[in-house]
C-alpha atoms as a PDB file:
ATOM      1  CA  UNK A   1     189.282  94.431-175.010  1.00  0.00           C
ATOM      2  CA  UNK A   2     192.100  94.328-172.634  1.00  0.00           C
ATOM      3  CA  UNK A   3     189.911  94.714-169.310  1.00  0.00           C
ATOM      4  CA  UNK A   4     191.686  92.108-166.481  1.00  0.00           C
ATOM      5  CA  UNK A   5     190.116  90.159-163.835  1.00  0.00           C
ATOM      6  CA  UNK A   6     192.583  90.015-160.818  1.00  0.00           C
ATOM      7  CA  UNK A   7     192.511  86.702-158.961  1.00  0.00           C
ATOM      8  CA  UNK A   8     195.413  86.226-156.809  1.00  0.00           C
ATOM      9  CA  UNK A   9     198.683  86.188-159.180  1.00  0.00           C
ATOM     10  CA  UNK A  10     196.392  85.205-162.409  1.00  0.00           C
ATOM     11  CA  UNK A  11     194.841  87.659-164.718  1.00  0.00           C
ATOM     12  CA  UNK A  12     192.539  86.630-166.923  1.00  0.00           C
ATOM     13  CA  UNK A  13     190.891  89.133-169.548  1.00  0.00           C
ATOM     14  CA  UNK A  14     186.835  89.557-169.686  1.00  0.00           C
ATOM     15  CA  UNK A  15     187.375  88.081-172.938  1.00  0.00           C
ATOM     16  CA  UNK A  16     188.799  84.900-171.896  1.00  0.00           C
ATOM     17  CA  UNK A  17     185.776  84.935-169.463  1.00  0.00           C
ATOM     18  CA  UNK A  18     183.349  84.835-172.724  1.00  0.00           C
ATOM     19  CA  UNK A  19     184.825  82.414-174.096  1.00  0.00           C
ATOM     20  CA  UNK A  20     184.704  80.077-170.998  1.00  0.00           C
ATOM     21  CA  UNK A  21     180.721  81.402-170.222  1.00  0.00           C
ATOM     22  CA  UNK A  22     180.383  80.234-174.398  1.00  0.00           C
ATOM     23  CA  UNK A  23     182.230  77.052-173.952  1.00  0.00           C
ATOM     24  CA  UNK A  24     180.481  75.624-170.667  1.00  0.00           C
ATOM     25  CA  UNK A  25     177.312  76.874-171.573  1.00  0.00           C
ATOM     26  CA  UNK A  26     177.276  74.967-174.850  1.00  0.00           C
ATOM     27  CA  UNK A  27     178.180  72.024-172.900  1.00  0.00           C
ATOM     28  CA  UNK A  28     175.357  72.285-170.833  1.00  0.00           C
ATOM     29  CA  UNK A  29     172.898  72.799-173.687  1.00  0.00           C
ATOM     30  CA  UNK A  30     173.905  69.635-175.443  1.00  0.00           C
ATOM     31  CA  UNK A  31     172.886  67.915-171.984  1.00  0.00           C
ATOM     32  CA  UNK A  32     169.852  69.702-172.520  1.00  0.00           C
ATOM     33  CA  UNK A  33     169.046  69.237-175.793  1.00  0.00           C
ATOM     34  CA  UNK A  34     169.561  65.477-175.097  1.00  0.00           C
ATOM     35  CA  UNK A  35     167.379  65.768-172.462  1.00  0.00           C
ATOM     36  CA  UNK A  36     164.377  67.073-175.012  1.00  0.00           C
ATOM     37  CA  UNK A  37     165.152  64.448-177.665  1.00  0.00           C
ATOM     38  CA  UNK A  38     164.234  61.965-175.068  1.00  0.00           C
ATOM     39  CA  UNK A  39     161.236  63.877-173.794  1.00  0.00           C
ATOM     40  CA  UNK A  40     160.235  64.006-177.371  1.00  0.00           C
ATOM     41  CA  UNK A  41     160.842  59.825-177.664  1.00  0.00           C
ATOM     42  CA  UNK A  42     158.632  59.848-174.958  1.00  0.00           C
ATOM     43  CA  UNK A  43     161.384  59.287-172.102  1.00  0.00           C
ATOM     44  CA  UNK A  44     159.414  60.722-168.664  1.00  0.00           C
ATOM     45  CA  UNK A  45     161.086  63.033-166.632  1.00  0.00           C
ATOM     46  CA  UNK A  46     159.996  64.464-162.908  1.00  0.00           C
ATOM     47  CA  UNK A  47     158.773  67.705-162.582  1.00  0.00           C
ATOM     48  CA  UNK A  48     157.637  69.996-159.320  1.00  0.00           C
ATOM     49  CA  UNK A  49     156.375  73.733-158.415  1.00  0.00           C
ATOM     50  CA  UNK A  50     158.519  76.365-156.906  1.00  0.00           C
ATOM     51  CA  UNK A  51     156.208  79.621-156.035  1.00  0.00           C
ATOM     52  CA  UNK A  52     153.447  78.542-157.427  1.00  0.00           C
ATOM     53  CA  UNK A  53     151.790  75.563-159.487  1.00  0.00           C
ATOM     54  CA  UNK A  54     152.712  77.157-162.492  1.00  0.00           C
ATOM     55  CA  UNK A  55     156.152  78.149-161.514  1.00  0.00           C
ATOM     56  CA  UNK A  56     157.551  74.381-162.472  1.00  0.00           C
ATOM     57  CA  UNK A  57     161.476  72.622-162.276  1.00  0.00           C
ATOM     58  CA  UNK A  58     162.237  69.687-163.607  1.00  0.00           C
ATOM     59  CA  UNK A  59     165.549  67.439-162.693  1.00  0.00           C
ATOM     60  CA  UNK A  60     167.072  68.595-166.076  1.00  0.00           C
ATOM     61  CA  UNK A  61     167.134  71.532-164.599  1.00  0.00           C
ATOM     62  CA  UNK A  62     168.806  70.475-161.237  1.00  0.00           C
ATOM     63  CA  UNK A  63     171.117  68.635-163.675  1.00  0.00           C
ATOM     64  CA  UNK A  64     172.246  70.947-165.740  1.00  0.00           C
ATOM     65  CA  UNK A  65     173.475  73.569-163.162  1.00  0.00           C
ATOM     66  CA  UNK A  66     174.826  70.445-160.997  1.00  0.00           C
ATOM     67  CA  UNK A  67     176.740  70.346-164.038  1.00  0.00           C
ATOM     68  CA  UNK A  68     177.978  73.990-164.794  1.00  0.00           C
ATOM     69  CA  UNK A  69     179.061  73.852-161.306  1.00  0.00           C
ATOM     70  CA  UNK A  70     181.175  70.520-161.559  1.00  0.00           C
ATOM     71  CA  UNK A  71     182.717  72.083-165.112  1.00  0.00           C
ATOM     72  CA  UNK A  72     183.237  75.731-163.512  1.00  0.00           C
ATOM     73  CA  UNK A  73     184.539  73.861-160.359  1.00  0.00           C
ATOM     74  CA  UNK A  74     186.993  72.073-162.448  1.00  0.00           C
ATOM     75  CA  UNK A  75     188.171  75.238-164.635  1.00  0.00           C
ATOM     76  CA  UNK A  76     187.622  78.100-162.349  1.00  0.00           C
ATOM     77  CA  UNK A  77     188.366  76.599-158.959  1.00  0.00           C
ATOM     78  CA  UNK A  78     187.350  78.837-156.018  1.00  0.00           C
ATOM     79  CA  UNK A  79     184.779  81.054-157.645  1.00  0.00           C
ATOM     80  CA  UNK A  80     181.316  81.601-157.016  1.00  0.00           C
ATOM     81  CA  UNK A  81     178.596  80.263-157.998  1.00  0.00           C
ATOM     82  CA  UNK A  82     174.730  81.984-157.989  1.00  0.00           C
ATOM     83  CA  UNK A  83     171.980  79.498-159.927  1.00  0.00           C
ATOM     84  CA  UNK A  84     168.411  79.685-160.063  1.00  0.00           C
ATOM     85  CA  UNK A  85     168.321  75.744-158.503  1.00  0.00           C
ATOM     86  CA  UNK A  86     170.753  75.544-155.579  1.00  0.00           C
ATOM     87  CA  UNK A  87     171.473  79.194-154.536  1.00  0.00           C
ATOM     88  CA  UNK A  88     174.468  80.579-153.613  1.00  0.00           C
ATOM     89  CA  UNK A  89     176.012  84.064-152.945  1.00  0.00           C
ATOM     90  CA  UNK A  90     178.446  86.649-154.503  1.00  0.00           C
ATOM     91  CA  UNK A  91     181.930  85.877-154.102  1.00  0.00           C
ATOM     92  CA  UNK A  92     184.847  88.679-153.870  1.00  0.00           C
ATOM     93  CA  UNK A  93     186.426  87.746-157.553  1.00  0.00           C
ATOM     94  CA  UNK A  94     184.324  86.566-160.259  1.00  0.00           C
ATOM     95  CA  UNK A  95     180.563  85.126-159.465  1.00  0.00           C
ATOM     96  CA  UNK A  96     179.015  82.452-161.743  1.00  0.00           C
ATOM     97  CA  UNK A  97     175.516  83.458-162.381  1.00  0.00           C
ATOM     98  CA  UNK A  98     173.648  80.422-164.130  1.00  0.00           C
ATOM     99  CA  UNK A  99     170.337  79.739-165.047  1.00  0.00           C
ATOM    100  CA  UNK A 100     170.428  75.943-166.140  1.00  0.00           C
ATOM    101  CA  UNK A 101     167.258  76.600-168.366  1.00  0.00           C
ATOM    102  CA  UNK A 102     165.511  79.519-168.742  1.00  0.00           C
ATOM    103  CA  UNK A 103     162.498  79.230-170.090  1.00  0.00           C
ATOM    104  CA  UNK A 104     161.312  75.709-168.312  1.00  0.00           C
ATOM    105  CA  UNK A 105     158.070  75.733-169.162  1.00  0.00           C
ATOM    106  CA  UNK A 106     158.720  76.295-172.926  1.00  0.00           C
ATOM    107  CA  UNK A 107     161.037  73.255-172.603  1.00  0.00           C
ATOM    108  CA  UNK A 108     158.679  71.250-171.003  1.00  0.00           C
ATOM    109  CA  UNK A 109     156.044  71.799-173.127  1.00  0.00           C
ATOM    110  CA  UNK A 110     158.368  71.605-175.989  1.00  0.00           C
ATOM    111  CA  UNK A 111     158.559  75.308-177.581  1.00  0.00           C
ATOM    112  CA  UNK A 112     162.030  75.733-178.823  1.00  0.00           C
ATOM    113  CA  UNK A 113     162.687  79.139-177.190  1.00  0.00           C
ATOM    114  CA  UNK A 114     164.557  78.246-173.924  1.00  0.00           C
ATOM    115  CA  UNK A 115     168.439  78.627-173.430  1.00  0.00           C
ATOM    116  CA  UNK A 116     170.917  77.876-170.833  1.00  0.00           C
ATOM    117  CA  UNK A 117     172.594  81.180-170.092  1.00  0.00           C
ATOM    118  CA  UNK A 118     175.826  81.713-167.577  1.00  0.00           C
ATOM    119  CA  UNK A 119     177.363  85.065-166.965  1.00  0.00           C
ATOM    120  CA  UNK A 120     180.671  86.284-165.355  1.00  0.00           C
ATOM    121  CA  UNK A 121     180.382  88.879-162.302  1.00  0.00           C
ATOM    122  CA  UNK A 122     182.924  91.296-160.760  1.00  0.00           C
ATOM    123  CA  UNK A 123     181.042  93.109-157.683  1.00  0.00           C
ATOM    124  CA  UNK A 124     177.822  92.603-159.327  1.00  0.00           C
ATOM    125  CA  UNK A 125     178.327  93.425-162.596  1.00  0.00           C
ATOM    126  CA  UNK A 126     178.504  91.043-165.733  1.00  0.00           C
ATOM    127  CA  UNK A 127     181.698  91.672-167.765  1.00  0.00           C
ATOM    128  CA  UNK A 128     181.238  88.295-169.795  1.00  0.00           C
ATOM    129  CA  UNK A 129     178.226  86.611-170.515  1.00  0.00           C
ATOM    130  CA  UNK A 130     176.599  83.751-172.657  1.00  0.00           C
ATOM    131  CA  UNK A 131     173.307  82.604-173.628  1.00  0.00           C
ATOM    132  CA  UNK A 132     173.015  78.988-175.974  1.00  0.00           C
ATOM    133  CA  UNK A 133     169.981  77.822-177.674  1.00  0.00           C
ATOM    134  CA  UNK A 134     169.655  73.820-176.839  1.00  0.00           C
ATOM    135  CA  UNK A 135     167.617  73.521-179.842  1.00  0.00           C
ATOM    136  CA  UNK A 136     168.934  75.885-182.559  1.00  0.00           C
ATOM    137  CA  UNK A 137     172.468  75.716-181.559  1.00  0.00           C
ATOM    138  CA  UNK A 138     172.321  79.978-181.568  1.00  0.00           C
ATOM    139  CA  UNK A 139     175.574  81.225-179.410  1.00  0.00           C
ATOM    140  CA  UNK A 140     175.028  84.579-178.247  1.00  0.00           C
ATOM    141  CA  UNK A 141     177.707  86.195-176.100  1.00  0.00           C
ATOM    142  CA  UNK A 142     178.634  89.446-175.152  1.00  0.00           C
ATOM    143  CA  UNK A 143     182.291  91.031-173.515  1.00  0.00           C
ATOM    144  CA  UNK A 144     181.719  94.411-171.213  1.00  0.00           C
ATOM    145  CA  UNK A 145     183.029  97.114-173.007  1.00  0.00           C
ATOM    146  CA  UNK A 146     184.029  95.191-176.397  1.00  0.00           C
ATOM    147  CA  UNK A 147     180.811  94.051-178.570  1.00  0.00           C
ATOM    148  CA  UNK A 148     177.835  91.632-178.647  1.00  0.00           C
ATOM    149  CA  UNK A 149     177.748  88.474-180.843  1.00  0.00           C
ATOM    150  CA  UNK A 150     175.191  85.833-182.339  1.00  0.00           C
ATOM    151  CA  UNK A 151     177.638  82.980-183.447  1.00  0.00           C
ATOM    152  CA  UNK A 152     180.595  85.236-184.041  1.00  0.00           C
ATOM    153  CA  UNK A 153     178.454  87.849-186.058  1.00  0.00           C
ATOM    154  CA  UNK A 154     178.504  91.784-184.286  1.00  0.00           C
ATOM    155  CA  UNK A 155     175.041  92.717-183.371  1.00  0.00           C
ATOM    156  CA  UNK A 156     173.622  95.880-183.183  1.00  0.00           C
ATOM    157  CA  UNK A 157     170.442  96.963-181.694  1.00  0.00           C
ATOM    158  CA  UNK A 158     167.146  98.251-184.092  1.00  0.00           C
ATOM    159  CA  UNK A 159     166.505 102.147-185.008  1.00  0.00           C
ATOM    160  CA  UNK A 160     162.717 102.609-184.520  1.00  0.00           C
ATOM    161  CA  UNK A 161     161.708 105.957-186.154  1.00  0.00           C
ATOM    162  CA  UNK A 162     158.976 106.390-183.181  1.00  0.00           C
ATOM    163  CA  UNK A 163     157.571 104.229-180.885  1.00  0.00           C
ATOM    164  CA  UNK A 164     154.600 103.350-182.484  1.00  0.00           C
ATOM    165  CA  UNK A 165     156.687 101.558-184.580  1.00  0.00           C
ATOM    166  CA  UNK A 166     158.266  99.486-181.975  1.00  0.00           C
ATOM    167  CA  UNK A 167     157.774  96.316-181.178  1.00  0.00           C
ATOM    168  CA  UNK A 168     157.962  95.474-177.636  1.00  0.00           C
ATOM    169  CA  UNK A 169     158.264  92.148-176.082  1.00  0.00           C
ATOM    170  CA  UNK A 170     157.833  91.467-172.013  1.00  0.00           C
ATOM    171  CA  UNK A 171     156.968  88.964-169.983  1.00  0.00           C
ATOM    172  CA  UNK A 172     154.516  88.219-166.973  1.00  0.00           C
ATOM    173  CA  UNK A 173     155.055  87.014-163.070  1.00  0.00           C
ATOM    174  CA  UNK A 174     154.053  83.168-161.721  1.00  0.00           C
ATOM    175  CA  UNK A 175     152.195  85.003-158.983  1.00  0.00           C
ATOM    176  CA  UNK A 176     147.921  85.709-159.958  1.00  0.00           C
ATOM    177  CA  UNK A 177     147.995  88.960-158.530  1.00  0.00           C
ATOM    178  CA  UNK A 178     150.742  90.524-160.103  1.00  0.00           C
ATOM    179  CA  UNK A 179     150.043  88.981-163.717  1.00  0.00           C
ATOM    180  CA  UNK A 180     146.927  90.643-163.432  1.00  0.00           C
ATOM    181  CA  UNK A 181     148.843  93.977-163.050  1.00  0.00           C
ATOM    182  CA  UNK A 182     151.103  93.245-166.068  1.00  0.00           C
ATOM    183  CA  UNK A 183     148.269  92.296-168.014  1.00  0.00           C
ATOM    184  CA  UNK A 184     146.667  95.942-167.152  1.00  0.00           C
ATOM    185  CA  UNK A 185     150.067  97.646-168.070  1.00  0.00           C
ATOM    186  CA  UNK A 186     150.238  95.612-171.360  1.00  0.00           C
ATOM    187  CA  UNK A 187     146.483  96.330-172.383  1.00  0.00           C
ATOM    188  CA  UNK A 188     147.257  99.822-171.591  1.00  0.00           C
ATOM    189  CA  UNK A 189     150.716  99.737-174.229  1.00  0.00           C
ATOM    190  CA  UNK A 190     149.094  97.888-177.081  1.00  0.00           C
ATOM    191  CA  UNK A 191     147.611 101.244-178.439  1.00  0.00           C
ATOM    192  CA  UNK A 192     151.018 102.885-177.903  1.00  0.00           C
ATOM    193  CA  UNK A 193     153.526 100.184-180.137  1.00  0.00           C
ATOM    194  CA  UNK A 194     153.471  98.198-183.212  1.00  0.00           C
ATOM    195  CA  UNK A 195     152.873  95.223-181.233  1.00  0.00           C
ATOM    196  CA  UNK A 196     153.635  93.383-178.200  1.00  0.00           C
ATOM    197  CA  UNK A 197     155.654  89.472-177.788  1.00  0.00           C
ATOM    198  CA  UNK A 198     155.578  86.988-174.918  1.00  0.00           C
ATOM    199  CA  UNK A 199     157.935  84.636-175.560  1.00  0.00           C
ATOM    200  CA  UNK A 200     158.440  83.035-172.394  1.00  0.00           C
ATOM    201  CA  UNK A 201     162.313  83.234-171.965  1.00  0.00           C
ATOM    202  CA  UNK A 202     164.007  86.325-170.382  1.00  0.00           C
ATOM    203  CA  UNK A 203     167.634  85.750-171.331  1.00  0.00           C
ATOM    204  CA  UNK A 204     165.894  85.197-175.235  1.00  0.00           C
ATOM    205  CA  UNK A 205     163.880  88.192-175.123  1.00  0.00           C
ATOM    206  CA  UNK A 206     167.136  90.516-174.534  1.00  0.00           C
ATOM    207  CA  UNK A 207     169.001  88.703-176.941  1.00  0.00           C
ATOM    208  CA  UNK A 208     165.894  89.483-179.744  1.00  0.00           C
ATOM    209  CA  UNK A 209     166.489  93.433-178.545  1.00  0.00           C
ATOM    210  CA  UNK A 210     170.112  92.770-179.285  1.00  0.00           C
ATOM    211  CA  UNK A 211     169.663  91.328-182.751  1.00  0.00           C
ATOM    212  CA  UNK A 212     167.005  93.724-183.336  1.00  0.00           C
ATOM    213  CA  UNK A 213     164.181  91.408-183.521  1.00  0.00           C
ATOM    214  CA  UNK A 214     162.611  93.184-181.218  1.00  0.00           C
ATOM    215  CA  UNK A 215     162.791  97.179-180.486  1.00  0.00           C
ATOM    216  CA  UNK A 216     162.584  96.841-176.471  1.00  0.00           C
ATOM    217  CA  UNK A 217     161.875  94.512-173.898  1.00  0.00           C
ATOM    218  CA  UNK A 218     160.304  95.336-170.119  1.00  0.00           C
ATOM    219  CA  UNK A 219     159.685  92.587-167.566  1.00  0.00           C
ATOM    220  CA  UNK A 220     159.009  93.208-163.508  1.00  0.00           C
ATOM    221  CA  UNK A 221     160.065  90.116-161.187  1.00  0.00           C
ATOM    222  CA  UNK A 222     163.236  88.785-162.722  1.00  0.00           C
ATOM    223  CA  UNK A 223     166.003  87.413-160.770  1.00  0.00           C
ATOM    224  CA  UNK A 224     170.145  87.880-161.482  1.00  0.00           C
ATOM    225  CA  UNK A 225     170.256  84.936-163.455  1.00  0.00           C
ATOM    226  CA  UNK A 226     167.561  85.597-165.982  1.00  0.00           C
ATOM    227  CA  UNK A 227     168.945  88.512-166.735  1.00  0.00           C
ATOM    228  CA  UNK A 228     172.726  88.542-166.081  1.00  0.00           C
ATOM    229  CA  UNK A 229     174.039  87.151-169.693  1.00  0.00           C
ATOM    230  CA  UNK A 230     171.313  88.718-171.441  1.00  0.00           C
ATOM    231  CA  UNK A 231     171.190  92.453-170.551  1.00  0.00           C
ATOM    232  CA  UNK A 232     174.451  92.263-171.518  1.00  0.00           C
ATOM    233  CA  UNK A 233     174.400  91.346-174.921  1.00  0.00           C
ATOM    234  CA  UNK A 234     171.634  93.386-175.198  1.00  0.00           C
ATOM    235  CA  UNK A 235     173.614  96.863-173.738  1.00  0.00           C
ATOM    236  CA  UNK A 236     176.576  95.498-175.641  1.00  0.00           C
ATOM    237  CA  UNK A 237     174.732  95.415-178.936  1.00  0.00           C
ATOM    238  CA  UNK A 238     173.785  99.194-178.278  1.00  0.00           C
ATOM    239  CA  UNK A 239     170.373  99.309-176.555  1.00  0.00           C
ATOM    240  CA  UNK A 240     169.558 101.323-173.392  1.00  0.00           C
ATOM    241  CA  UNK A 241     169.569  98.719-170.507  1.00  0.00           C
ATOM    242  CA  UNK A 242     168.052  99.440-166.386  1.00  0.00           C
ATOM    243  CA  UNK A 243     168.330  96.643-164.250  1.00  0.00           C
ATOM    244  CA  UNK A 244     166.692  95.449-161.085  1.00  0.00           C
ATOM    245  CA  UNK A 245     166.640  98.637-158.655  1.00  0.00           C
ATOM    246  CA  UNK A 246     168.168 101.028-160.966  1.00  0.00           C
ATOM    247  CA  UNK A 247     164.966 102.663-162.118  1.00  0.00           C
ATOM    248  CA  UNK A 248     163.046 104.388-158.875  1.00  0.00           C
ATOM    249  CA  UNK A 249     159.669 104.580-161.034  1.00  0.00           C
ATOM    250  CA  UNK A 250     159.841 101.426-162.132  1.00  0.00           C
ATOM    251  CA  UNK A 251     159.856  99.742-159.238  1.00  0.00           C
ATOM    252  CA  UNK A 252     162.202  97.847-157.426  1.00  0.00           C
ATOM    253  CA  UNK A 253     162.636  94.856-160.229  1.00  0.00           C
ATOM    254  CA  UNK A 254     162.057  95.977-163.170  1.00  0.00           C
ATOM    255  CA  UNK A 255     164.054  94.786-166.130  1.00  0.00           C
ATOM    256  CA  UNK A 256     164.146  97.371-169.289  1.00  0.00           C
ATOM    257  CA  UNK A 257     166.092  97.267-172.941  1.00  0.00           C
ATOM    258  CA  UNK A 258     165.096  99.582-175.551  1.00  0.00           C
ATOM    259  CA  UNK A 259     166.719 100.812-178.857  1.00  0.00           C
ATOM    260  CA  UNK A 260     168.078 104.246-178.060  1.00  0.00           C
ATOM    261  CA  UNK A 261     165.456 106.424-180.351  1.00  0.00           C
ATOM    262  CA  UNK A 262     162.147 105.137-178.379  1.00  0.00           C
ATOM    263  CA  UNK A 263     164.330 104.278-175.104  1.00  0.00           C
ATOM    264  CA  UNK A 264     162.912 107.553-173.419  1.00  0.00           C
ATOM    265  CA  UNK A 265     159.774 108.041-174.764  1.00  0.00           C
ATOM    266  CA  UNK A 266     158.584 104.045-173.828  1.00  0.00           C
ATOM    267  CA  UNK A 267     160.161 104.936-170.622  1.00  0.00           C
ATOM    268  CA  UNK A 268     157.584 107.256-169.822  1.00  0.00           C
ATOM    269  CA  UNK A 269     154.147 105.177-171.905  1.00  0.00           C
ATOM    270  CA  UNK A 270     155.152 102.677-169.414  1.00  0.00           C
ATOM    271  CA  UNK A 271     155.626 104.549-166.391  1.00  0.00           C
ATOM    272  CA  UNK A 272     151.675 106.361-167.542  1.00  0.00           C
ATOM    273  CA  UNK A 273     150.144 102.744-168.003  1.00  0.00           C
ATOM    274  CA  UNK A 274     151.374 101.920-164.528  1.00  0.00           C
ATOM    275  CA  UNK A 275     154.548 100.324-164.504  1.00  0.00           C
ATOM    276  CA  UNK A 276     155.416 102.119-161.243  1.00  0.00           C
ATOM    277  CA  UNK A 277     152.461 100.179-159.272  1.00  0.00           C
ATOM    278  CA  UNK A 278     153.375  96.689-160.267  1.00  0.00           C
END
């Protein structure tokens, strides 16, 4: 992949961009998988509600991305950074998108599916991306253009026959009256697919699609950084991939990876069990 970045006299390839995304990512996740070791000692550590009382953030959290933006600071001076804890906005080179832990309430409960993820943006688009288990140690990262990887392995997305084969995975909203939607739309699939997963991490769930541990994944409601390293690896790895606003009837934020033999049929089981509405 020879694909440059062009900031001021420096070019730097997307690839180089991986690698950094890999390398301060992993960083963080050792902070975070310290962080669980002591929660698992019995160490406290102070929580509090964002949207709702179920939509929690602890200060490993805050931590973390404090700390992917000290370490991207120090190696990538003058670019943006957009994280789920302190904000920010697009810059004109590359933007930072980091979500310190996605997943929080699987880490706080301690269920080993949460990851610290951090893409690489040029005018919204990811070009590098990725997304570390804390607990496993799993590195999966993905270049625009030039592959998808789990720990240096090429992935490569499933080949469902049809889609009642498929097994889908998705994910719900914080918000009552929108989960109760979902849930509608999800009753309404289960006699459509294999079987349906709710794993509770966004970035994750894409990954699975990638790996093909899952055949597809839909979710309404996510924001840039739960999806910007991971719908990557997943479209790298081969699957179909809409983002937030590029679907019409799905919505305005709808999030969609799907293996490309079911990709257009599940388009349109989801769109007929309401997907459009939520």
């Amino acid at each position: 992949m020879w694909s440059h970045v062009v900031m001021g006299a420096a070019r730097t390839t997307e690839s180089e961009l991986t690698d950094l995304a890999e390398q301060v990512a992993a960083e963080a996740a050792a902070l975070v998988r310290e962080a669980r070791d002591g929660m698992q000692a019995g160490r406290a550590v102070d929580v509090a509600t964002k949207s709702t009382d179920t939509d929690v953030v602890t200060a490993i959290d805050r931590e973390t991305e404090r700390f992917v933006r000290t370490r991207l600071a120090e190696l990538r001076p003058g670019e943006a950074v957009l994280g789920e804890e302190e904000g920010g906005a697009a810059g004109t080179g590359v933007t930072w998108v980091v979500d310190p832990i996605d997943g929080t309430v699987n880490f706080l409960y301690g269920y080993p599916w949460f990851s610290v993820s951090l893409a690489a943006q040029v005018d919204g688009v990811s070009v590098a991306g990725a997304v570390v288990e804390p607990v496993s140690g799993r590195r999966w990262t993905a270049t625009r253009g030039a592959g998808a990887w789990l720990d240096g392995r090429p992935l490569r997305v499933s080949a469902p026959r049809r889609l009642e084969l498929a097994l889908l995975s998705t994910g719900y909203a914080y918000r009552v009256e929108r989960r109760t939607q979902q849930a509608a739309m999800v009753a309404g699939m289960l006699g459509r697919v294999r079987d349906i997963r709710r794993a509770g991490a966004a970035s994750l769930d894409l990954c699975a699609v990638a790996a093909g541990w899952t055949d597809a994944y839909f979710e309404h409601g996510l924001s840039r950084w739960d999806w910007a390293a991971g719908a990557l690896v997943a479209a790298e790895a081969g699957a179909v991939v809409s983002l937030p606003g590029e679907d019409p009837e799905f919505g305005s934020d709808a999030t969609f990876a799907a293996a490309p033999p079911i990709a257009a049929e599940l388009r349109s089981a989801l769109i007929e069990c309401g997907a459009a509405a939520i």
